[in-house]
N, C-alpha and C. Protein backbone atom coordinates (compact mmCIF):
# COMPACT_ATOMS: atom_id res chain seq x y z
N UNK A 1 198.68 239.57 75.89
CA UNK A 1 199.12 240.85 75.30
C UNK A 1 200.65 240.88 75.24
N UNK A 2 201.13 240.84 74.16
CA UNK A 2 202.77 241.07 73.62
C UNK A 2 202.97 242.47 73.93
N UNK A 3 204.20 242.66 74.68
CA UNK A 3 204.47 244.55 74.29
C UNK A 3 205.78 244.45 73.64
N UNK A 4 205.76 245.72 72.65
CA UNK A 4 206.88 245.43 71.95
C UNK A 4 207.20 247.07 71.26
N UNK A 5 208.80 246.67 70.67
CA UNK A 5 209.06 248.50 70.87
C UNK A 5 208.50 248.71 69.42
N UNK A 6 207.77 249.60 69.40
CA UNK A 6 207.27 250.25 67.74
C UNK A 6 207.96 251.60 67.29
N UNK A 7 208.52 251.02 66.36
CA UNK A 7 209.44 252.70 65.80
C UNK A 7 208.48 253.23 64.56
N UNK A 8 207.75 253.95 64.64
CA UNK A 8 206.35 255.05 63.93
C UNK A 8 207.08 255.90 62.87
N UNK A 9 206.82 255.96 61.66
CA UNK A 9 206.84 256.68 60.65
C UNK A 9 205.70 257.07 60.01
N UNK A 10 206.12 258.70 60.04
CA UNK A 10 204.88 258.85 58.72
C UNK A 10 205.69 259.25 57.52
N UNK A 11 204.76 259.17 56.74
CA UNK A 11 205.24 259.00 55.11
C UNK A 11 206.13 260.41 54.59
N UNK A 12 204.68 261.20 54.39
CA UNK A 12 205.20 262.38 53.15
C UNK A 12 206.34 263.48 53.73
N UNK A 13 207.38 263.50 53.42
CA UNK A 13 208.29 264.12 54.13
C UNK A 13 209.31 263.90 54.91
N UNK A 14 208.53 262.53 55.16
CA UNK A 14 209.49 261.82 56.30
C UNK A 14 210.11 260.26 55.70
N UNK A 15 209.21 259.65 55.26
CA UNK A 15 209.73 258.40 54.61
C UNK A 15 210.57 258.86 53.08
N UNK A 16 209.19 259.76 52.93
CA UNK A 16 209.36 259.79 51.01
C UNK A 16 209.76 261.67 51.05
N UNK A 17 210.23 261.87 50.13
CA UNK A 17 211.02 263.26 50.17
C UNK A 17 209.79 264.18 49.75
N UNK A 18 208.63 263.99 49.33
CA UNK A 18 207.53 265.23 48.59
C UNK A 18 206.30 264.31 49.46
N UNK A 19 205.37 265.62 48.79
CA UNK A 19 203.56 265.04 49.07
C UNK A 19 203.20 264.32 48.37
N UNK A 20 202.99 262.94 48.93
CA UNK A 20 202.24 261.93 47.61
C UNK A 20 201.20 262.14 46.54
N UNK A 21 200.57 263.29 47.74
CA UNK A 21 199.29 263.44 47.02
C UNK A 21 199.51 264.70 45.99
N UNK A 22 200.68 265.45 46.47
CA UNK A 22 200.75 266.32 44.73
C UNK A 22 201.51 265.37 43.51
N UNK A 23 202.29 264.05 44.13
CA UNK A 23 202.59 263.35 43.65
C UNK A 23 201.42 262.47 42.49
N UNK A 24 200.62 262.34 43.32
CA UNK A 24 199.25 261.46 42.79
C UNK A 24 198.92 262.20 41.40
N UNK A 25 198.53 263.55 41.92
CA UNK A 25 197.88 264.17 40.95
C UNK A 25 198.62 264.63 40.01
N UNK A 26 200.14 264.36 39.70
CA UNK A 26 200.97 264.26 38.56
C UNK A 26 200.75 263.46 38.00
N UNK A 27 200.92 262.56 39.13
CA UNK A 27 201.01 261.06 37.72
C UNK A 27 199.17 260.85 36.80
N UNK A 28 198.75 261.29 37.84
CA UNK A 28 197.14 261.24 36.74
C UNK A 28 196.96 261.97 35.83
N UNK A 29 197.54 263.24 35.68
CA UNK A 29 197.90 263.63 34.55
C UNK A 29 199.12 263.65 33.62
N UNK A 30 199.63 262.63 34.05
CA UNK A 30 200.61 261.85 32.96
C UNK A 30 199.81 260.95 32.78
N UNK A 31 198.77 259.88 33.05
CA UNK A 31 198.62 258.85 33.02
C UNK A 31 197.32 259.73 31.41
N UNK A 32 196.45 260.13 32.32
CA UNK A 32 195.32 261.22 31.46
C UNK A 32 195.47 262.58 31.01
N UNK A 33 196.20 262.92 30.47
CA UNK A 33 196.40 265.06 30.21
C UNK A 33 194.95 265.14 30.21
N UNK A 34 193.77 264.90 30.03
CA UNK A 34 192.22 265.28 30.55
C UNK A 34 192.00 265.94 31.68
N UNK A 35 193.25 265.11 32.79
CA UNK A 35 192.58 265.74 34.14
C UNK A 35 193.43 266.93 34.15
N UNK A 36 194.08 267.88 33.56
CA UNK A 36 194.38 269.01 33.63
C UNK A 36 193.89 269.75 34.27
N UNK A 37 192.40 269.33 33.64
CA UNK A 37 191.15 270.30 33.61
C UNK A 37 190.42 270.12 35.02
N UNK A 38 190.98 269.59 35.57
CA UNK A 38 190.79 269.22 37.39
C UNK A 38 191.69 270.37 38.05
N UNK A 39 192.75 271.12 37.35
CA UNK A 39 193.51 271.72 38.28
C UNK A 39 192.59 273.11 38.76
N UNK A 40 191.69 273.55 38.53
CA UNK A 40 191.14 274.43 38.85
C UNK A 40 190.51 274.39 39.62
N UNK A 41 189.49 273.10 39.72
CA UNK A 41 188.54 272.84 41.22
C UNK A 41 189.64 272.40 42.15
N UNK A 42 190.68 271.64 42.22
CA UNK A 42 191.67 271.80 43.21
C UNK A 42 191.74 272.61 43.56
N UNK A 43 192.42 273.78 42.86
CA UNK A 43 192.87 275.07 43.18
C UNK A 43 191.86 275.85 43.99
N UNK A 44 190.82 275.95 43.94
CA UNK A 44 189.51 276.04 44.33
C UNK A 44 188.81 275.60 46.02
N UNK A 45 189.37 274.21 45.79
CA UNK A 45 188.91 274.01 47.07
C UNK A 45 190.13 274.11 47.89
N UNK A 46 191.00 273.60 47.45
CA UNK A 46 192.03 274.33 47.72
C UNK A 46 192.44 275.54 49.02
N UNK A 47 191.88 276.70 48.48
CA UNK A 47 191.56 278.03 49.04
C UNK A 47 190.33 277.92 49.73
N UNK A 48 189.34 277.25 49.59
CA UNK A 48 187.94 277.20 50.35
C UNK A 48 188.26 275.96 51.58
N UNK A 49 189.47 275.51 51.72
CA UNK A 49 189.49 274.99 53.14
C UNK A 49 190.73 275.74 53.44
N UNK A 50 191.54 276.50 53.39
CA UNK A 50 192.40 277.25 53.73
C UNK A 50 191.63 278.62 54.60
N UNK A 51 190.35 278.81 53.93
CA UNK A 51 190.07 280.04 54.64
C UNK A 51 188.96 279.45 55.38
N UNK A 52 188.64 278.03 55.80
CA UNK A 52 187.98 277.39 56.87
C UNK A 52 186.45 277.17 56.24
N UNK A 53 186.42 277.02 55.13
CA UNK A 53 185.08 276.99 54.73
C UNK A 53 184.75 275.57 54.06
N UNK A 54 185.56 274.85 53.88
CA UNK A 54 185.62 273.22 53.34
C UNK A 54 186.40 272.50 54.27
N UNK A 55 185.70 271.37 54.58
CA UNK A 55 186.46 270.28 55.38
C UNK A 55 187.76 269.68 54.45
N UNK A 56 188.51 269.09 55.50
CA UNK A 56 189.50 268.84 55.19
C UNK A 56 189.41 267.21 54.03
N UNK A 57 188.52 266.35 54.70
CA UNK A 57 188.08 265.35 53.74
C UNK A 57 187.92 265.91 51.91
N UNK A 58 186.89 267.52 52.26
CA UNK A 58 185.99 267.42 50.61
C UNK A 58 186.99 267.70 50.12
N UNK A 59 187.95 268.85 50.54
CA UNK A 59 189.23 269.15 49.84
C UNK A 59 190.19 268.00 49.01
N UNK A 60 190.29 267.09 50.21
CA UNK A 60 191.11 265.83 49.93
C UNK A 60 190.60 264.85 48.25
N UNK A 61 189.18 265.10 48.53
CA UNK A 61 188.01 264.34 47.21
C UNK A 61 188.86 265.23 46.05
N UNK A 62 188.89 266.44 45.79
CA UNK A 62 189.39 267.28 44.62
C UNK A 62 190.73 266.41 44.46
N UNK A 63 191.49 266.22 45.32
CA UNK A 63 193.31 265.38 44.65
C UNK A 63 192.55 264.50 44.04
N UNK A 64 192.17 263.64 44.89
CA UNK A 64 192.29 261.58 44.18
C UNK A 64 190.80 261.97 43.52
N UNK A 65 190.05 262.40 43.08
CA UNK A 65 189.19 262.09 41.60
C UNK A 65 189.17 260.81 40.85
N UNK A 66 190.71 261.53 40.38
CA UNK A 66 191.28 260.48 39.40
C UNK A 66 191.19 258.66 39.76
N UNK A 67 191.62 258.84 41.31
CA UNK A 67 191.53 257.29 41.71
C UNK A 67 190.60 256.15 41.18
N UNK A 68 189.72 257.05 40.59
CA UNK A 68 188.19 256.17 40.60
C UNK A 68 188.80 255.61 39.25
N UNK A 69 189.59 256.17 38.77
CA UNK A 69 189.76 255.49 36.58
C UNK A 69 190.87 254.70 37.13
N UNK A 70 191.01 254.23 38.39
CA UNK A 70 192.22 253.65 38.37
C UNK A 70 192.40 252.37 38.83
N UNK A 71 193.12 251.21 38.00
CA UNK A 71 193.45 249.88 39.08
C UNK A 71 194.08 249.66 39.70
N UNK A 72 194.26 248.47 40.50
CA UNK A 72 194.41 248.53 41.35
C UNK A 72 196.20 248.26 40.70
N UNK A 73 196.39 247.52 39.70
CA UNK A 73 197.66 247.66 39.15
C UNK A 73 198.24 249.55 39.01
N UNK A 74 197.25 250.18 38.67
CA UNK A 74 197.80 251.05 38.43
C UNK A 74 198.34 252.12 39.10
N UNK A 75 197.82 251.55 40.52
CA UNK A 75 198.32 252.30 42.18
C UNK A 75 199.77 251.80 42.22
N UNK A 76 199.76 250.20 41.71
CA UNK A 76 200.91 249.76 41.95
C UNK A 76 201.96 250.48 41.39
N UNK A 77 201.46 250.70 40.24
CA UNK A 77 202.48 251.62 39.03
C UNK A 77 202.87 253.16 39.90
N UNK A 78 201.98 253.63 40.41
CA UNK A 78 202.25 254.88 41.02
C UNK A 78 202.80 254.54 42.12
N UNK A 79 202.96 253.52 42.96
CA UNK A 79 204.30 253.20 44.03
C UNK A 79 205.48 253.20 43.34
N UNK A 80 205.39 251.94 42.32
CA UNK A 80 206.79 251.08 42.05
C UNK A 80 207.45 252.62 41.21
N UNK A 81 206.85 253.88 40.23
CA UNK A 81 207.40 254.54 39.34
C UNK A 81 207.75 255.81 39.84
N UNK A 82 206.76 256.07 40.88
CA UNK A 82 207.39 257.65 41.60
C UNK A 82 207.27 257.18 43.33
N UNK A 83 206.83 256.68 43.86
CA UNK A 83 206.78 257.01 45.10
C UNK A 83 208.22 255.60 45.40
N UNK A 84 207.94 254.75 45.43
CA UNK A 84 209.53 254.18 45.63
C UNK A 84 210.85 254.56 45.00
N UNK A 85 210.96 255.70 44.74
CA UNK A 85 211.93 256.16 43.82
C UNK A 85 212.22 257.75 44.47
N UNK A 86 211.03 257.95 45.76
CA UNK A 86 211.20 259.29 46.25
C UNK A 86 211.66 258.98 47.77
N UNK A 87 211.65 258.11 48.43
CA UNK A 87 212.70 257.37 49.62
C UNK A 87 213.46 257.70 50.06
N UNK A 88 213.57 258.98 51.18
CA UNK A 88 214.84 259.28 51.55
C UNK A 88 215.87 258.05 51.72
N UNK A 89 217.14 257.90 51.48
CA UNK A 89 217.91 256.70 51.58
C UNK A 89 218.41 256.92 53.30
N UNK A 90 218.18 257.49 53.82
CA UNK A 90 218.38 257.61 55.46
C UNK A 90 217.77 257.61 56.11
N UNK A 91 216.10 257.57 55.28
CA UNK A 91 214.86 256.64 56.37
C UNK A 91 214.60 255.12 55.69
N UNK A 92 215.18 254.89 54.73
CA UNK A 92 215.35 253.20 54.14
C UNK A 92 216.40 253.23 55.40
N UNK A 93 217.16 253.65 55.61
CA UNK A 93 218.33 253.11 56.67
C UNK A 93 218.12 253.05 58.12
N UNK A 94 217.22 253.97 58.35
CA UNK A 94 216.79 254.28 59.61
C UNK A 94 215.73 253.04 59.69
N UNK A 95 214.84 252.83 58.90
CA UNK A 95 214.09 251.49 58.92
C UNK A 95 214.33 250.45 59.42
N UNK A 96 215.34 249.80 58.16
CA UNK A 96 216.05 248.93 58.45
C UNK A 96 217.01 249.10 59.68
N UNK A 97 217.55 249.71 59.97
CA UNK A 97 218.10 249.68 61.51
C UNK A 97 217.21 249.25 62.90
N UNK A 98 216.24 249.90 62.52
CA UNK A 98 214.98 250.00 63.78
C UNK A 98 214.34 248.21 63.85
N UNK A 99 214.11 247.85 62.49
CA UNK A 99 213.57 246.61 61.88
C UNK A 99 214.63 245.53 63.05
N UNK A 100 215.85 245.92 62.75
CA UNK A 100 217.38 244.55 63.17
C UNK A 100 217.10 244.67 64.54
N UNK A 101 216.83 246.19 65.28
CA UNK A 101 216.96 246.07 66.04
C UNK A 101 215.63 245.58 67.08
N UNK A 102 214.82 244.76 66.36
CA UNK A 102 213.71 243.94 66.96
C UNK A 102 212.43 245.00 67.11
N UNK A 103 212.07 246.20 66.35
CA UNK A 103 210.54 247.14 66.21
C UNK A 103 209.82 246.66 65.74
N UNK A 104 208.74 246.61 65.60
CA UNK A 104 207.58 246.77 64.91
C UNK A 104 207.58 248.28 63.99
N UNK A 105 207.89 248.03 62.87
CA UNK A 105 207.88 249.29 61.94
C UNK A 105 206.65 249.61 61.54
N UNK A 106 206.33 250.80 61.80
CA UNK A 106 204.71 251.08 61.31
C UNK A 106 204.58 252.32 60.56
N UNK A 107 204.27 252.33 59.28
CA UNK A 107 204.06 253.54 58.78
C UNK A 107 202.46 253.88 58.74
N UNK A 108 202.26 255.64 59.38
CA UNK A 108 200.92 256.05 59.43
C UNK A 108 201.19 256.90 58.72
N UNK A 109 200.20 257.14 57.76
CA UNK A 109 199.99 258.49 57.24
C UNK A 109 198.44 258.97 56.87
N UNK A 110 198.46 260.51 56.60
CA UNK A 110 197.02 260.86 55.99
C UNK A 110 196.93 260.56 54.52
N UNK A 111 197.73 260.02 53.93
CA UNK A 111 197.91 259.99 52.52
C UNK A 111 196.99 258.42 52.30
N UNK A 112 196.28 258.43 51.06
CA UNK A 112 195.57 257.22 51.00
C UNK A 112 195.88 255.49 51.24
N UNK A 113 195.64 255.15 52.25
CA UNK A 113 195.77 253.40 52.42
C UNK A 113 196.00 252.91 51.25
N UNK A 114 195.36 253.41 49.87
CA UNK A 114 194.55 252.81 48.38
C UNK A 114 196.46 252.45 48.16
N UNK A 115 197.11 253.72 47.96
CA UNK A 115 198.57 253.25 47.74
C UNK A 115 199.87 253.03 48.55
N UNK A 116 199.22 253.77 49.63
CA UNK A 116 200.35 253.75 50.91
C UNK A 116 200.63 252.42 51.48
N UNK A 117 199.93 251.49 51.28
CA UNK A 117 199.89 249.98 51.97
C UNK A 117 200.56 249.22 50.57
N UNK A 118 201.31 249.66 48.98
CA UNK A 118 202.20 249.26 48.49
C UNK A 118 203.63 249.49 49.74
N UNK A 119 204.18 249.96 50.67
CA UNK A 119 205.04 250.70 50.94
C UNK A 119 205.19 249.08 51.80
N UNK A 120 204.31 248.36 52.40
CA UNK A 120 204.59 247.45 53.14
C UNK A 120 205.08 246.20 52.60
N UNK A 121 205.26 246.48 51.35
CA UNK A 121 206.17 245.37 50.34
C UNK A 121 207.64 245.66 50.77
N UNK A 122 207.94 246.57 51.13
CA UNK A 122 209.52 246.62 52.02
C UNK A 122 209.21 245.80 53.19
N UNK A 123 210.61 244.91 53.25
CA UNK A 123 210.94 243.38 53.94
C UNK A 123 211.22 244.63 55.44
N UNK A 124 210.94 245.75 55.21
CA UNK A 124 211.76 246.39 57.11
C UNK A 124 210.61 246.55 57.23
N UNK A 125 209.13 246.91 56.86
CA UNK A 125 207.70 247.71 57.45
C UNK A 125 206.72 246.19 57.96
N UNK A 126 206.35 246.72 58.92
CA UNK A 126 205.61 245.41 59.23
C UNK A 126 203.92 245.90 59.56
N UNK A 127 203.47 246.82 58.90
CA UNK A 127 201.98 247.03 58.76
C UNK A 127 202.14 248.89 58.10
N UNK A 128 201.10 249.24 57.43
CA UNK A 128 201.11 250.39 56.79
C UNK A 128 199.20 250.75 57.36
N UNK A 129 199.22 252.16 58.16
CA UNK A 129 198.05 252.27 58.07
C UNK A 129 198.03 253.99 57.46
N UNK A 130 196.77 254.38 56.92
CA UNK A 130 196.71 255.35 55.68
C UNK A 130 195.06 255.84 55.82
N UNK A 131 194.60 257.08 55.48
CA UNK A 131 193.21 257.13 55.54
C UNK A 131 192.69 256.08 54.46
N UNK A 132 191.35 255.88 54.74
CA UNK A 132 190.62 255.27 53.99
C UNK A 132 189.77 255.83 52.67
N UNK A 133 189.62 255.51 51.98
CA UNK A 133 188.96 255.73 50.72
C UNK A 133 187.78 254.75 50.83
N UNK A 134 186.75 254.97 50.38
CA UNK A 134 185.22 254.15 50.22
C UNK A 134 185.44 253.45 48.18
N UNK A 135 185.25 252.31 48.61
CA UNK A 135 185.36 251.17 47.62
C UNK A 135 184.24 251.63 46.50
N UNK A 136 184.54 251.63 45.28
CA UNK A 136 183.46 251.63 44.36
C UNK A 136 182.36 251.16 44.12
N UNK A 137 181.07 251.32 43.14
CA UNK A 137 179.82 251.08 42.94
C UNK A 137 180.05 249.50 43.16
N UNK A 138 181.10 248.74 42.08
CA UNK A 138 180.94 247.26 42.42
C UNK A 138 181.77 246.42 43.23
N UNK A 139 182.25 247.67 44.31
CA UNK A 139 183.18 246.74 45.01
C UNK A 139 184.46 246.63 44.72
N UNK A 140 184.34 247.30 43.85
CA UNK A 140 186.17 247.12 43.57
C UNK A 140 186.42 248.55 42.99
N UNK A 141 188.28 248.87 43.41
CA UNK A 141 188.53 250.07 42.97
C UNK A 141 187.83 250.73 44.48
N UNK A 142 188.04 251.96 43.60
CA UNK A 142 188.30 253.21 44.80
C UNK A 142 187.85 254.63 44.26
N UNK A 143 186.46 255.39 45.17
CA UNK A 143 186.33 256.26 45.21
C UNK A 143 187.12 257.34 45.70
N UNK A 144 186.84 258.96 45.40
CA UNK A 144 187.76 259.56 46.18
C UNK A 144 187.44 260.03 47.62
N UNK A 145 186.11 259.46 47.53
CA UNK A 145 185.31 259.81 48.83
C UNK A 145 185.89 259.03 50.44
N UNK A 146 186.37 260.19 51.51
CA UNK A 146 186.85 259.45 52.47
C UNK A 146 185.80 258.30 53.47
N UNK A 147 186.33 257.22 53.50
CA UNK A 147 185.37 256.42 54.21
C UNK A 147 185.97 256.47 56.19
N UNK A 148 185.35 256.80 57.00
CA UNK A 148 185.63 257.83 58.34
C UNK A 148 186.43 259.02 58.38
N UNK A 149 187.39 259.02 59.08
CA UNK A 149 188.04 260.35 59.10
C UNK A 149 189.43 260.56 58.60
N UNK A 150 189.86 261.33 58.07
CA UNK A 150 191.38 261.59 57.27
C UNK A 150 192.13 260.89 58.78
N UNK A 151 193.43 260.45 58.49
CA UNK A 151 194.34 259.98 59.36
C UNK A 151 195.03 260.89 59.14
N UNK A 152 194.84 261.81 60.33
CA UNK A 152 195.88 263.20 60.80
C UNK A 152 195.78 263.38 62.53
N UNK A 153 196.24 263.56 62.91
CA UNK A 153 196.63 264.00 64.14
C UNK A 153 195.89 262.95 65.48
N UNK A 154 195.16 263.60 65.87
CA UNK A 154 194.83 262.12 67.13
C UNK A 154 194.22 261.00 66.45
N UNK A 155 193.65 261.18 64.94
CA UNK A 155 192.51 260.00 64.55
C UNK A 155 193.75 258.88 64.43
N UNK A 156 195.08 259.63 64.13
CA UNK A 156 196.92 258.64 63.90
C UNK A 156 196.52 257.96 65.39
N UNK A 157 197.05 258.57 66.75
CA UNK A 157 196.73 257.89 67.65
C UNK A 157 195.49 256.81 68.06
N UNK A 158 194.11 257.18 67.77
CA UNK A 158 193.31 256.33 67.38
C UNK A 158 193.70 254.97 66.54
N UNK A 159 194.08 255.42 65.76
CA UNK A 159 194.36 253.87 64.75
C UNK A 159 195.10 253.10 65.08
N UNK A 160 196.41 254.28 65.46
CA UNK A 160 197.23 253.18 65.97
C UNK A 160 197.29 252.03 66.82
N UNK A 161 196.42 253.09 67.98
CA UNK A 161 195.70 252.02 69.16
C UNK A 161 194.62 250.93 68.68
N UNK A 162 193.94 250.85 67.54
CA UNK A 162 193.18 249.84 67.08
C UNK A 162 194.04 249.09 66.35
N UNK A 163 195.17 249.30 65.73
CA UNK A 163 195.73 248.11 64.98
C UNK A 163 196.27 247.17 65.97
N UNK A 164 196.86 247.92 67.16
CA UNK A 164 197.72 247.20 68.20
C UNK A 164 196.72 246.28 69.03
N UNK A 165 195.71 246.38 69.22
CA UNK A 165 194.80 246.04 70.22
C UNK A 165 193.94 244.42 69.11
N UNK A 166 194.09 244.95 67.70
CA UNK A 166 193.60 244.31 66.95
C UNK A 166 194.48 242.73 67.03
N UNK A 167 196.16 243.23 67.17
CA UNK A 167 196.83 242.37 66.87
C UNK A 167 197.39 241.88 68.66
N UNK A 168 197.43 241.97 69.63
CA UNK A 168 197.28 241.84 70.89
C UNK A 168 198.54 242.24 71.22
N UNK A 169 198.65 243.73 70.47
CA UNK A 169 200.37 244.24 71.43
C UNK A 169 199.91 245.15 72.22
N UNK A 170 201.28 245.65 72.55
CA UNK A 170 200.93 247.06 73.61
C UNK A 170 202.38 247.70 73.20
N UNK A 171 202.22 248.98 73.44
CA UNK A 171 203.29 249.61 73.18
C UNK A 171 204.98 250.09 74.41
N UNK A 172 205.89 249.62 74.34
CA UNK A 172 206.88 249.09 74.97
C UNK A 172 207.66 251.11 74.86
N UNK A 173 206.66 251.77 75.53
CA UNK A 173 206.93 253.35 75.74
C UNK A 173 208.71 253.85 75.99
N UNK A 174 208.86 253.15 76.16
CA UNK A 174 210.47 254.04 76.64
C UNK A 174 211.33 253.47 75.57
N UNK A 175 211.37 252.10 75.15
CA UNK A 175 212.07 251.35 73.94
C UNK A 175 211.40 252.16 72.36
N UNK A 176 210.23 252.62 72.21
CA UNK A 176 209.80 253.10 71.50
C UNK A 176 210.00 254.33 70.21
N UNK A 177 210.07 254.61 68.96
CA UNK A 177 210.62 255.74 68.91
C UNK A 177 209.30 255.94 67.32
N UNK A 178 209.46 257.10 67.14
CA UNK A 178 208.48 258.03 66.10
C UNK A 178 209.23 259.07 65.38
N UNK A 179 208.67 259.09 64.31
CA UNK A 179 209.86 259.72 63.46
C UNK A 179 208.29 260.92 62.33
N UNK A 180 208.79 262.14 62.48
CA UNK A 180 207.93 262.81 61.56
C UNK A 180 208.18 264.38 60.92
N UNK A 181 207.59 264.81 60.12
CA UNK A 181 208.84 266.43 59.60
C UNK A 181 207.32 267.22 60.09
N UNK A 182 206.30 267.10 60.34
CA UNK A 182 204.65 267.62 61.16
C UNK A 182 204.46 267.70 62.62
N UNK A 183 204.08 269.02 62.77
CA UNK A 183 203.60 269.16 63.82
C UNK A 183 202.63 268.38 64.26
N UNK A 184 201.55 268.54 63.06
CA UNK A 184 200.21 267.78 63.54
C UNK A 184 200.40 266.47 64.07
N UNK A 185 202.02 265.74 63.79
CA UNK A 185 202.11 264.31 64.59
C UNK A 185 202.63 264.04 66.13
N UNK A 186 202.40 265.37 66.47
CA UNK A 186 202.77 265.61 68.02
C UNK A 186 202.37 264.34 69.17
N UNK A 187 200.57 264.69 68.53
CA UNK A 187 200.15 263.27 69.37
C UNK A 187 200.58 261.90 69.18
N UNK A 188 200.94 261.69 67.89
CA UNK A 188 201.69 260.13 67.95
C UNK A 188 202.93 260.67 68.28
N UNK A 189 203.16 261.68 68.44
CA UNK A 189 205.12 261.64 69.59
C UNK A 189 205.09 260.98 70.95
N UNK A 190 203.44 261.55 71.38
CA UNK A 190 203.40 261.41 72.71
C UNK A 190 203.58 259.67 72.74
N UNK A 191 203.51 258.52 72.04
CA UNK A 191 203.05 257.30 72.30
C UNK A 191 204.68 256.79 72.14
N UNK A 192 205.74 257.48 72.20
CA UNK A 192 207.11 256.98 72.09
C UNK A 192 207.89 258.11 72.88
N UNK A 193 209.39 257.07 73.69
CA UNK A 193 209.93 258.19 74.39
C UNK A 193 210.83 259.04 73.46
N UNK A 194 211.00 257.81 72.56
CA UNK A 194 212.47 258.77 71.37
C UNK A 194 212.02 259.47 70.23
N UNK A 195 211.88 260.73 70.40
CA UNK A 195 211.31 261.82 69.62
C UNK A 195 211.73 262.28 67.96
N UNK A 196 211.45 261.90 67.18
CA UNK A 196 212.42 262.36 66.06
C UNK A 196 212.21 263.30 64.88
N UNK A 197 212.50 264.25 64.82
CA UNK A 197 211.33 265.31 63.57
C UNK A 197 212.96 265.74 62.48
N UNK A 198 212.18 265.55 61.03
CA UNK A 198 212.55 265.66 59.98
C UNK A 198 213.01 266.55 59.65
N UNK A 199 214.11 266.96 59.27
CA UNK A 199 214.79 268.56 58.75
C UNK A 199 213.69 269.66 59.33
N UNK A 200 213.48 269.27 60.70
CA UNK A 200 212.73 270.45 62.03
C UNK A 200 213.06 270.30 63.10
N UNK A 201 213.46 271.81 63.50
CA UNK A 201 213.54 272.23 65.03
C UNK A 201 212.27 272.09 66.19
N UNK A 202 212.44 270.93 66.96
CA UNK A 202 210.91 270.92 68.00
C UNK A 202 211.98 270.50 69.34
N UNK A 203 211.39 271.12 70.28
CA UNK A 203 211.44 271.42 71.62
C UNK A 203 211.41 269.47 71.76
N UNK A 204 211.87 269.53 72.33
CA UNK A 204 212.09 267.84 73.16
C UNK A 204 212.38 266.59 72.16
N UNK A 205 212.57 267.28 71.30
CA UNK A 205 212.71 266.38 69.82
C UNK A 205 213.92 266.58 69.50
N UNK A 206 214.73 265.16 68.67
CA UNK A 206 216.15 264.78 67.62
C UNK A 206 215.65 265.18 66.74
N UNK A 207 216.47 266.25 65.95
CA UNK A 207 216.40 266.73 64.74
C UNK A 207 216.91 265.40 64.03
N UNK A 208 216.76 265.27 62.49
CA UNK A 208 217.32 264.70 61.82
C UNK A 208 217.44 265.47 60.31
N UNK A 209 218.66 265.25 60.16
CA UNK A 209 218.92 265.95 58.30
C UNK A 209 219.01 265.01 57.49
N UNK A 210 217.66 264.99 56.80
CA UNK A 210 217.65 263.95 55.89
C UNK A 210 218.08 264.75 54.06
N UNK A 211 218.44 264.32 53.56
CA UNK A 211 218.66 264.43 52.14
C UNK A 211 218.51 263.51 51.00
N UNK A 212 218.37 263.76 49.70
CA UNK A 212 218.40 263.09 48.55
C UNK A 212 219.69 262.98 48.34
């Protein structure tokens, strides 16, 4: 067992300046003006898990729809055209700093693996984990249907602990640091001593002011 210091990022807010996933559902209707006509059952479920009556998964199915008309080039296209282009330039820096200074860079997020694991084509990230999406009728491509549980709050700690265990590290707690603008990532705070939250005020936590 290697232990080694892991500096933790999550994505929307914190890596990248917006929500991917309202991000997503732009570009699918740039890609299709058809799915317009999707903005209403969004909107929809939307409000029916806000007032506790839809899980957080079925809600999630209403964004990525679209995923299913999509290749796997064309995820790429939605990294390389909006989401690498939304990068705070002071968590590219903060990366790369963490990277020199011998981390394991790990980005977790609830936002889909399907495109979030383009993000590990940066030479500073050294694994990207993301909820899962369930693979299409023939195996290829991507439903919008979640395959286990959204990656939010302890299921983050969960994973994390399976990627590490997968790859035979352990986590080097006091050298360690986590970076997030969410509460809900409290529990992956707990797995690092150096605390870091995104243009937010938290009790035992480094603010950081990030900007465009």
């Amino acid at each position: 067992m290697s232990i080694i210091k892991l500096a933790i990022f999550d994505l929307d807010k914190t890596v990248i300046d917006s929500d991917s996933m309202f991000q997503f559902v732009r570009y699918a209707i740039r890609r299709s003006p058809a799915q317009l006509l999707r903005l209403p059952a969004i909107a929809a479920h939307t409000l029916l898990f806000k007032l506790g009556l839809l899980s957080v998964e079925s809600a999630k199915r209403s964004y990525f729809h679209a995923i299913a008309t999509m290749t796997e080039r064309d995820l790429e296209r939605f990294y390389e055209q909006v989401l690498s282009r939304s990068i705070y330039p002071q968590a590219a820096e903060e990366m790369r700093k963490r990277k020199q200074e011998g981390c394991h860079v790990l980005l977790v997020t609830a936002s889909p693996h399907a495109y979030a694991k383009f993000f590990g084509s940066l030479p500073e990230v050294d694994g990207v984990i993301g909820t899962l999406l369930a693979p299409g009728a023939d195996g290829c491509g991507y439903t919008s249907t979640i395959e286990g549980r959204n990656c939010k709050g302890q299921e983050k700690v969960r994973r994390i602990r399976r990627y590490l265990e997968e790859r035979g590290l352990e986590i080097d707690f006091v050298r360690s640091c986590a970076y997030s603008d969410s509460l809900s990532d409290l529990p992956v705070m707990e797995l690092a001593a150096r605390k870091y939250f995104i243009n937010r005020r938290v009790p035992g936590a480094e603010e950081l002011r990030w900007r465009r």
